[in-house]
PDB file of N, CA and C in Angstrom:
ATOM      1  N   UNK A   1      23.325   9.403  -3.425  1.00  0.00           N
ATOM      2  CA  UNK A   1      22.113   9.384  -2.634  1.00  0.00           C
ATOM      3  C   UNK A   1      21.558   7.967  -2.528  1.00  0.00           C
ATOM      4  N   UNK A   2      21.564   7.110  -3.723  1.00  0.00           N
ATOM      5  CA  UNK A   2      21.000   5.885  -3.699  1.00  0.00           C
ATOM      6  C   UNK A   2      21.690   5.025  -2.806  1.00  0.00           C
ATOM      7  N   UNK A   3      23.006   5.222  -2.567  1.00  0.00           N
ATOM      8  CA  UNK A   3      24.286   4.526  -2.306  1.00  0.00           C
ATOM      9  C   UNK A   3      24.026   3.827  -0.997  1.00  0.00           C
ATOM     10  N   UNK A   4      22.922   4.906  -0.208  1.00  0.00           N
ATOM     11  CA  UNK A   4      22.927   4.553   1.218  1.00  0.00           C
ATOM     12  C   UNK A   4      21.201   4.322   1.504  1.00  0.00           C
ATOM     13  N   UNK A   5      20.702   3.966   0.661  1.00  0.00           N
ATOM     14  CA  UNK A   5      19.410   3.191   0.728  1.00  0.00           C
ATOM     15  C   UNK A   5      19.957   2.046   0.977  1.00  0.00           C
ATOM     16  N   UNK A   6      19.263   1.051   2.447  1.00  0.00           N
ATOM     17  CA  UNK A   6      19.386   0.014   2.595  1.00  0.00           C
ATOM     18  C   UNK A   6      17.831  -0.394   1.926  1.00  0.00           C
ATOM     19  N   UNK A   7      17.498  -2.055   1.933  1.00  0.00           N
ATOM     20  CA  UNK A   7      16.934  -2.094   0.748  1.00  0.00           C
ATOM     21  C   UNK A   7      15.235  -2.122   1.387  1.00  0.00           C
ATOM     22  N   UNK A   8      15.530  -2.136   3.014  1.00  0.00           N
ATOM     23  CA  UNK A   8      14.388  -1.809   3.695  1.00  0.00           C
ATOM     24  C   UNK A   8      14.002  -0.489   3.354  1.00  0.00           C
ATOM     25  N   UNK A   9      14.504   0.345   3.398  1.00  0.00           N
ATOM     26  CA  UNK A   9      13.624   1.238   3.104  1.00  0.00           C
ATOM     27  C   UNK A   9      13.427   1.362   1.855  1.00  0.00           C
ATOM     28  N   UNK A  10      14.264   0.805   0.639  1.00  0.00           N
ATOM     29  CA  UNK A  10      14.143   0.994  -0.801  1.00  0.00           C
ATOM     30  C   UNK A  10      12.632  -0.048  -1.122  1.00  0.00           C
ATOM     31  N   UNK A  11      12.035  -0.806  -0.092  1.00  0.00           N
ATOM     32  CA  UNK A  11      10.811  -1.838  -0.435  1.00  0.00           C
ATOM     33  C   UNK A  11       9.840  -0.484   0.391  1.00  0.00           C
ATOM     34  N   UNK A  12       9.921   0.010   1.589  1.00  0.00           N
ATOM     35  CA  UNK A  12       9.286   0.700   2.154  1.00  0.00           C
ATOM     36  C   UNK A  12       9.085   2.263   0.856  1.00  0.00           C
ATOM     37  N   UNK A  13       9.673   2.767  -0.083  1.00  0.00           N
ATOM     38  CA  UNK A  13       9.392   3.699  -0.516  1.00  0.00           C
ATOM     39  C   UNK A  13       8.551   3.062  -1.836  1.00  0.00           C
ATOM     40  N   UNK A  14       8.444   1.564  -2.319  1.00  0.00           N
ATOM     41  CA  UNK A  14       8.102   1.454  -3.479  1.00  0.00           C
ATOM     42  C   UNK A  14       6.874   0.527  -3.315  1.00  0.00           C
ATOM     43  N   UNK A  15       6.467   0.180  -2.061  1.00  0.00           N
ATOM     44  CA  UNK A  15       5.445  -0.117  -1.440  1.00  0.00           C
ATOM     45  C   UNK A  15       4.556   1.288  -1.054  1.00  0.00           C
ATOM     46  N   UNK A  16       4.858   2.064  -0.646  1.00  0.00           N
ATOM     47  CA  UNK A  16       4.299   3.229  -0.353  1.00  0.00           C
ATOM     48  C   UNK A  16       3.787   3.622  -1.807  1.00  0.00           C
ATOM     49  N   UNK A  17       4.341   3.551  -2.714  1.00  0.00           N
ATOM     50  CA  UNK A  17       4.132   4.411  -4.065  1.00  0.00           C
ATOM     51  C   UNK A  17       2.697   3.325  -4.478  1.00  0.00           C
ATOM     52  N   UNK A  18       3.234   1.926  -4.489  1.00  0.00           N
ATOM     53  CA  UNK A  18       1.851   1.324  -4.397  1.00  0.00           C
ATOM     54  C   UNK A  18       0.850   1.283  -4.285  1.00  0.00           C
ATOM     55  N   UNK A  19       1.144   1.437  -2.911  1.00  0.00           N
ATOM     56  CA  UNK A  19      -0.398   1.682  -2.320  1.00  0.00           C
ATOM     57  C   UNK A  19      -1.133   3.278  -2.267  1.00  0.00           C
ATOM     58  N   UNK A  20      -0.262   4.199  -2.630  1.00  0.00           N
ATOM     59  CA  UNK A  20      -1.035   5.154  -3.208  1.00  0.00           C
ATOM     60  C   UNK A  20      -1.221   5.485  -4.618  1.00  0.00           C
ATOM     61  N   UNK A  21      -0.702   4.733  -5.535  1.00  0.00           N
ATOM     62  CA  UNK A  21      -1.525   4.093  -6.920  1.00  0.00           C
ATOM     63  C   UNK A  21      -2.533   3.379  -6.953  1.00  0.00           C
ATOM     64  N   UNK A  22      -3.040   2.436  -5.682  1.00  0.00           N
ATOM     65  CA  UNK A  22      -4.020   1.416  -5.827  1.00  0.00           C
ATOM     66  C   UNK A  22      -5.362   2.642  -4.814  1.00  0.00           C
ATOM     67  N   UNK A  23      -4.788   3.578  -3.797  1.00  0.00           N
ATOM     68  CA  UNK A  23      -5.526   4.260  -3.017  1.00  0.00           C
ATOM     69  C   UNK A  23      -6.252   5.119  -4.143  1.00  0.00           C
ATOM     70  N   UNK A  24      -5.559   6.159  -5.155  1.00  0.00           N
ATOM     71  CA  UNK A  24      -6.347   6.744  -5.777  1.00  0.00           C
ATOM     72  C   UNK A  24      -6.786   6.245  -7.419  1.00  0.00           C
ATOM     73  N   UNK A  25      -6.591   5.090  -7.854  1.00  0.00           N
ATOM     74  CA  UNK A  25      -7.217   3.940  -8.221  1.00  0.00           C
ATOM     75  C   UNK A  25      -8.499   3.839  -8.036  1.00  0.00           C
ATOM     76  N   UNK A  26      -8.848   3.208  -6.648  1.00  0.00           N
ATOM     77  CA  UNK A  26      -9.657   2.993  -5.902  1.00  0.00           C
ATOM     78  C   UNK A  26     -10.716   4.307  -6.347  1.00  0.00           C
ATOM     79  N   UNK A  27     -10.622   5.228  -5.342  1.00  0.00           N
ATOM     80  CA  UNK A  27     -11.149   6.411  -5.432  1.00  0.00           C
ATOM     81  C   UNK A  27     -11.487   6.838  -7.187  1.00  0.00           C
ATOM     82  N   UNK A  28     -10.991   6.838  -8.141  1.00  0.00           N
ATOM     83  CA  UNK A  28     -11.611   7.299  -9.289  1.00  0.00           C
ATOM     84  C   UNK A  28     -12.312   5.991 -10.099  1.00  0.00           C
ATOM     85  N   UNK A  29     -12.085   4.852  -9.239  1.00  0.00           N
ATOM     86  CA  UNK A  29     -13.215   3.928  -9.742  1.00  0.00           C
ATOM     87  C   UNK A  29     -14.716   3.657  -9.384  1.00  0.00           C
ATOM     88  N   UNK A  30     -14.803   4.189  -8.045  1.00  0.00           N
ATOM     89  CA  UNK A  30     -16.251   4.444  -6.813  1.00  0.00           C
ATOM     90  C   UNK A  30     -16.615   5.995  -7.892  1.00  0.00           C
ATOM     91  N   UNK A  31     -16.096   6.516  -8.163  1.00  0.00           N
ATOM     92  CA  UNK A  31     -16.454   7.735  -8.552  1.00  0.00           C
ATOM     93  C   UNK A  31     -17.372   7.421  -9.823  1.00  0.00           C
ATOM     94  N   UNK A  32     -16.343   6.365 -10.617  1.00  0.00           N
ATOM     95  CA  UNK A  32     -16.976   5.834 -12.177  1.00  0.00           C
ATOM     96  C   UNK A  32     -18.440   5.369 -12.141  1.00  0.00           C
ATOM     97  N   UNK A  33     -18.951   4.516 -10.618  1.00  0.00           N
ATOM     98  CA  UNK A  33     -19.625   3.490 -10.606  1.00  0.00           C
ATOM     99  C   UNK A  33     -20.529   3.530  -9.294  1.00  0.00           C
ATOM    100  N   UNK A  34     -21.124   4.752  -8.443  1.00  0.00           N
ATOM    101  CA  UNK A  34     -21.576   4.766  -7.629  1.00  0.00           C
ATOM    102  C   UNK A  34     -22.936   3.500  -7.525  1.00  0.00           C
ATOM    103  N   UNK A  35     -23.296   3.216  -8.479  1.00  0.00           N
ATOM    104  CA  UNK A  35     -24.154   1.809  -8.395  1.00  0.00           C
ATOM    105  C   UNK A  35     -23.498   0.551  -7.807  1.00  0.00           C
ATOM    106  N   UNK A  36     -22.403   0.579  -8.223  1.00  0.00           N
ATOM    107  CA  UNK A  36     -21.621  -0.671  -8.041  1.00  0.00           C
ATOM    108  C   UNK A  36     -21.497  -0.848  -6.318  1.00  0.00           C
ATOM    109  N   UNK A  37     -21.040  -0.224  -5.852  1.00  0.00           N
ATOM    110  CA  UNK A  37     -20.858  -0.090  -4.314  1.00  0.00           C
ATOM    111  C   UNK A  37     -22.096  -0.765  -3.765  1.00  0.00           C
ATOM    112  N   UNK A  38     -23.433  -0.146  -4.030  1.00  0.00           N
ATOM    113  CA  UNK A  38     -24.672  -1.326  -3.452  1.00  0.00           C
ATOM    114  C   UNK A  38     -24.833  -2.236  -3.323  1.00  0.00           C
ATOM    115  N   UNK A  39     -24.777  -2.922  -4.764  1.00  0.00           N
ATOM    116  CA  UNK A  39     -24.951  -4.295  -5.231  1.00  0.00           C
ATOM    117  C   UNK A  39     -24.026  -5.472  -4.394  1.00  0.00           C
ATOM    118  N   UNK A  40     -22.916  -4.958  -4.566  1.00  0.00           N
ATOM    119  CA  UNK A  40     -21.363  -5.577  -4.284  1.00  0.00           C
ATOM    120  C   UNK A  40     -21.054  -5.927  -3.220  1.00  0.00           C
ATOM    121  N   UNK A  41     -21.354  -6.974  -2.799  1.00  0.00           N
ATOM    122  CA  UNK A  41     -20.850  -7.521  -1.466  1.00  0.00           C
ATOM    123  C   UNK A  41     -19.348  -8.095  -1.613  1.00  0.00           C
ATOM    124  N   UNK A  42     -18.706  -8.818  -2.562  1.00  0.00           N
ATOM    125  CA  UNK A  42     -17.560  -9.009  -2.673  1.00  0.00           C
ATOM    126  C   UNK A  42     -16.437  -7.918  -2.471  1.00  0.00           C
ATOM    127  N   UNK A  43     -15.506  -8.226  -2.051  1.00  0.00           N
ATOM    128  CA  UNK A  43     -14.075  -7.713  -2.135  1.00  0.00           C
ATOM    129  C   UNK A  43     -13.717  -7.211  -2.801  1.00  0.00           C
ATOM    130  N   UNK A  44     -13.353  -6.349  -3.768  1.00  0.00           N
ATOM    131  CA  UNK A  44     -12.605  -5.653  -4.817  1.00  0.00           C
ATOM    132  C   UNK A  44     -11.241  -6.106  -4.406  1.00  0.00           C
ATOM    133  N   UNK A  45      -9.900  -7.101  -5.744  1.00  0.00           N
ATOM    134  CA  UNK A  45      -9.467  -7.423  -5.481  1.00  0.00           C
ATOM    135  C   UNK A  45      -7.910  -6.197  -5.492  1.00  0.00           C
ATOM    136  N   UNK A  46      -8.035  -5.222  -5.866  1.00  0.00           N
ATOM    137  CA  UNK A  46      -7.402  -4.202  -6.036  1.00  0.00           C
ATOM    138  C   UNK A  46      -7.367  -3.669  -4.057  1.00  0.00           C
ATOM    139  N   UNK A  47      -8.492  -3.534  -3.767  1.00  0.00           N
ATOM    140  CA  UNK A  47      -8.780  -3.498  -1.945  1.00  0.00           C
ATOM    141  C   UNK A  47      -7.876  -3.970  -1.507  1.00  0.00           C
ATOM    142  N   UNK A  48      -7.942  -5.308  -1.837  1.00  0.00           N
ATOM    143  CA  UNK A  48      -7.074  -6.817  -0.799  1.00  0.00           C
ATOM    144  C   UNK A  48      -5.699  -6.729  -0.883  1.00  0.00           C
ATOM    145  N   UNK A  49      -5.306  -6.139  -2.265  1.00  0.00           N
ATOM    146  CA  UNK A  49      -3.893  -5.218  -2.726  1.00  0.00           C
ATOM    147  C   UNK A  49      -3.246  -4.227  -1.926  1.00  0.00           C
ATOM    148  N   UNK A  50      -4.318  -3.570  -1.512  1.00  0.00           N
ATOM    149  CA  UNK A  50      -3.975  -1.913  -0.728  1.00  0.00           C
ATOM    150  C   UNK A  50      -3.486  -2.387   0.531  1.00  0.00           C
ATOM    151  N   UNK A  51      -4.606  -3.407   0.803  1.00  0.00           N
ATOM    152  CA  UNK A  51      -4.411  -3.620   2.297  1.00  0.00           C
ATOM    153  C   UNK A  51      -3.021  -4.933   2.554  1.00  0.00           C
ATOM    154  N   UNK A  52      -2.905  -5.590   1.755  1.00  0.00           N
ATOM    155  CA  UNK A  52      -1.499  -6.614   1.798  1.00  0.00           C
ATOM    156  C   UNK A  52      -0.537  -5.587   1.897  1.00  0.00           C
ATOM    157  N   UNK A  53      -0.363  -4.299   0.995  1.00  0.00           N
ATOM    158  CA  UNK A  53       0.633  -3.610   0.771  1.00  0.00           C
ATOM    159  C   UNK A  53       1.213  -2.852   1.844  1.00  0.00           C
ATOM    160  N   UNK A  54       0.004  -2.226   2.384  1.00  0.00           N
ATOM    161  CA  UNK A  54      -0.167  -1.555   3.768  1.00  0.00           C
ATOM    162  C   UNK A  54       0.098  -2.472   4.959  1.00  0.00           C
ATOM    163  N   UNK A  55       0.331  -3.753   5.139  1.00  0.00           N
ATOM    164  CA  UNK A  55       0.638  -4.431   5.805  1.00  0.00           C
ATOM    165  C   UNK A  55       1.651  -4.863   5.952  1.00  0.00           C
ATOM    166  N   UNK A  56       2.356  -5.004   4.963  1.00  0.00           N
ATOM    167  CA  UNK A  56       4.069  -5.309   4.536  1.00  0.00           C
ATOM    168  C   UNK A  56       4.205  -4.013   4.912  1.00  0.00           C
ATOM    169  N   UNK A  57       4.216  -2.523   4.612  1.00  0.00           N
ATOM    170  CA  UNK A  57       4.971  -1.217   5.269  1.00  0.00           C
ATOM    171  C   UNK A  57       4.671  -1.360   5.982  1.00  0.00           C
ATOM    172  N   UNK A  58       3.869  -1.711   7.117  1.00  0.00           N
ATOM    173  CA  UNK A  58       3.533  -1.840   8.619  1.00  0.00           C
ATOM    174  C   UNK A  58       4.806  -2.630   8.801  1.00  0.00           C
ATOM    175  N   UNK A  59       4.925  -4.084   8.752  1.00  0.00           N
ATOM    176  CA  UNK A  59       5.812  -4.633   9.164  1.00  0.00           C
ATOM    177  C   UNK A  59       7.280  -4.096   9.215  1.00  0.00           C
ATOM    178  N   UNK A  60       7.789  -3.631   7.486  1.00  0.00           N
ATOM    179  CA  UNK A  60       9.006  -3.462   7.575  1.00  0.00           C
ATOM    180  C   UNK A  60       9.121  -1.944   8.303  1.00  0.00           C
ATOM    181  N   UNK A  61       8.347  -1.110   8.184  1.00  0.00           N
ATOM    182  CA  UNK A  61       8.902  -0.005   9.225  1.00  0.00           C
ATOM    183  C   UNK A  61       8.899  -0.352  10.662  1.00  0.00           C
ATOM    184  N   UNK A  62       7.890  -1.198  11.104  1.00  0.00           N
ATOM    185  CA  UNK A  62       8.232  -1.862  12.417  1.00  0.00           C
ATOM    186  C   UNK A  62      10.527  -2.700  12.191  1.00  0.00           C
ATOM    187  N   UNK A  63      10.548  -3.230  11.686  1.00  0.00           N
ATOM    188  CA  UNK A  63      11.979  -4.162  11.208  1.00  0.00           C
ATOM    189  C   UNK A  63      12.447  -2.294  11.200  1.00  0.00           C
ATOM    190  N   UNK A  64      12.298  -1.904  10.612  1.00  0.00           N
ATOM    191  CA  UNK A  64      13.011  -0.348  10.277  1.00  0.00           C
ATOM    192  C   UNK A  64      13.601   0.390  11.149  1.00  0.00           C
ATOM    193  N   UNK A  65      12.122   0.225  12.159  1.00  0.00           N
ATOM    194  CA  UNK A  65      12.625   1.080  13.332  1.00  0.00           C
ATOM    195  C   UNK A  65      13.558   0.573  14.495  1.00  0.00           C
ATOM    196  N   UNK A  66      13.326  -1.359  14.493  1.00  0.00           N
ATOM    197  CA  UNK A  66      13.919  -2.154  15.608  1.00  0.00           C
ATOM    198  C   UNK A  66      15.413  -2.182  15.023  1.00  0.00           C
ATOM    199  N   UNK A  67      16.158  -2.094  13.684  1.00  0.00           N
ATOM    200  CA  UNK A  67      17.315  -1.705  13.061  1.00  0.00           C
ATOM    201  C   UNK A  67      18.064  -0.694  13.609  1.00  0.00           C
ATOM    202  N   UNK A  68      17.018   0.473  13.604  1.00  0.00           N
ATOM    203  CA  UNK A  68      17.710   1.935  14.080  1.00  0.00           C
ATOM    204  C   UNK A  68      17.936   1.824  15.541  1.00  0.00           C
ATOM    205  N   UNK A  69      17.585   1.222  16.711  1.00  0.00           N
ATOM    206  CA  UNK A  69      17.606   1.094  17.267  1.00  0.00           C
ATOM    207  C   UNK A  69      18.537   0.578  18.316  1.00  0.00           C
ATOM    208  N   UNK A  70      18.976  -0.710  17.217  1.00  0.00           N
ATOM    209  CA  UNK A  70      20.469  -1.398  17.759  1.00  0.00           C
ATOM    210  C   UNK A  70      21.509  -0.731  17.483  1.00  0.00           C
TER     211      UNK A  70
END
């Protein structure tokens, strides 16, 4: 099964796992700290994480799909 993972999608499945470790992360830390959210104008740098991560699977499934294609 592994044999025929090219390694685009082997970054696309472990990026995905990522960013839904950092998504519900996220979520049970707002939960911890509903004060915090007011105050906080800064970035949460765990955020800037989700969203880099989510941006790289954007890209390579874009590369993913222009692959399947040729």
């Amino acid at each position: 099964m592994f044999e025929s993972l090219n390694p685009v999608i082997l970054i696309l499945l472990i990026t995905s796992s990522l960013t839904i470790g950092l998504i519900l992360n996220q979520n049970e830390s707002s939960k911890d700290s509903p004060s915090n959210q007011n105050s906080s104008s800064s970035t949460n740098p765990l955020e800037t994480l989700t969203w880099i991560c989510f941006l790289v699977q954007l890209f390579l499934l874009i590369i993913k799909i222009k692959i399947n294609e040729s």
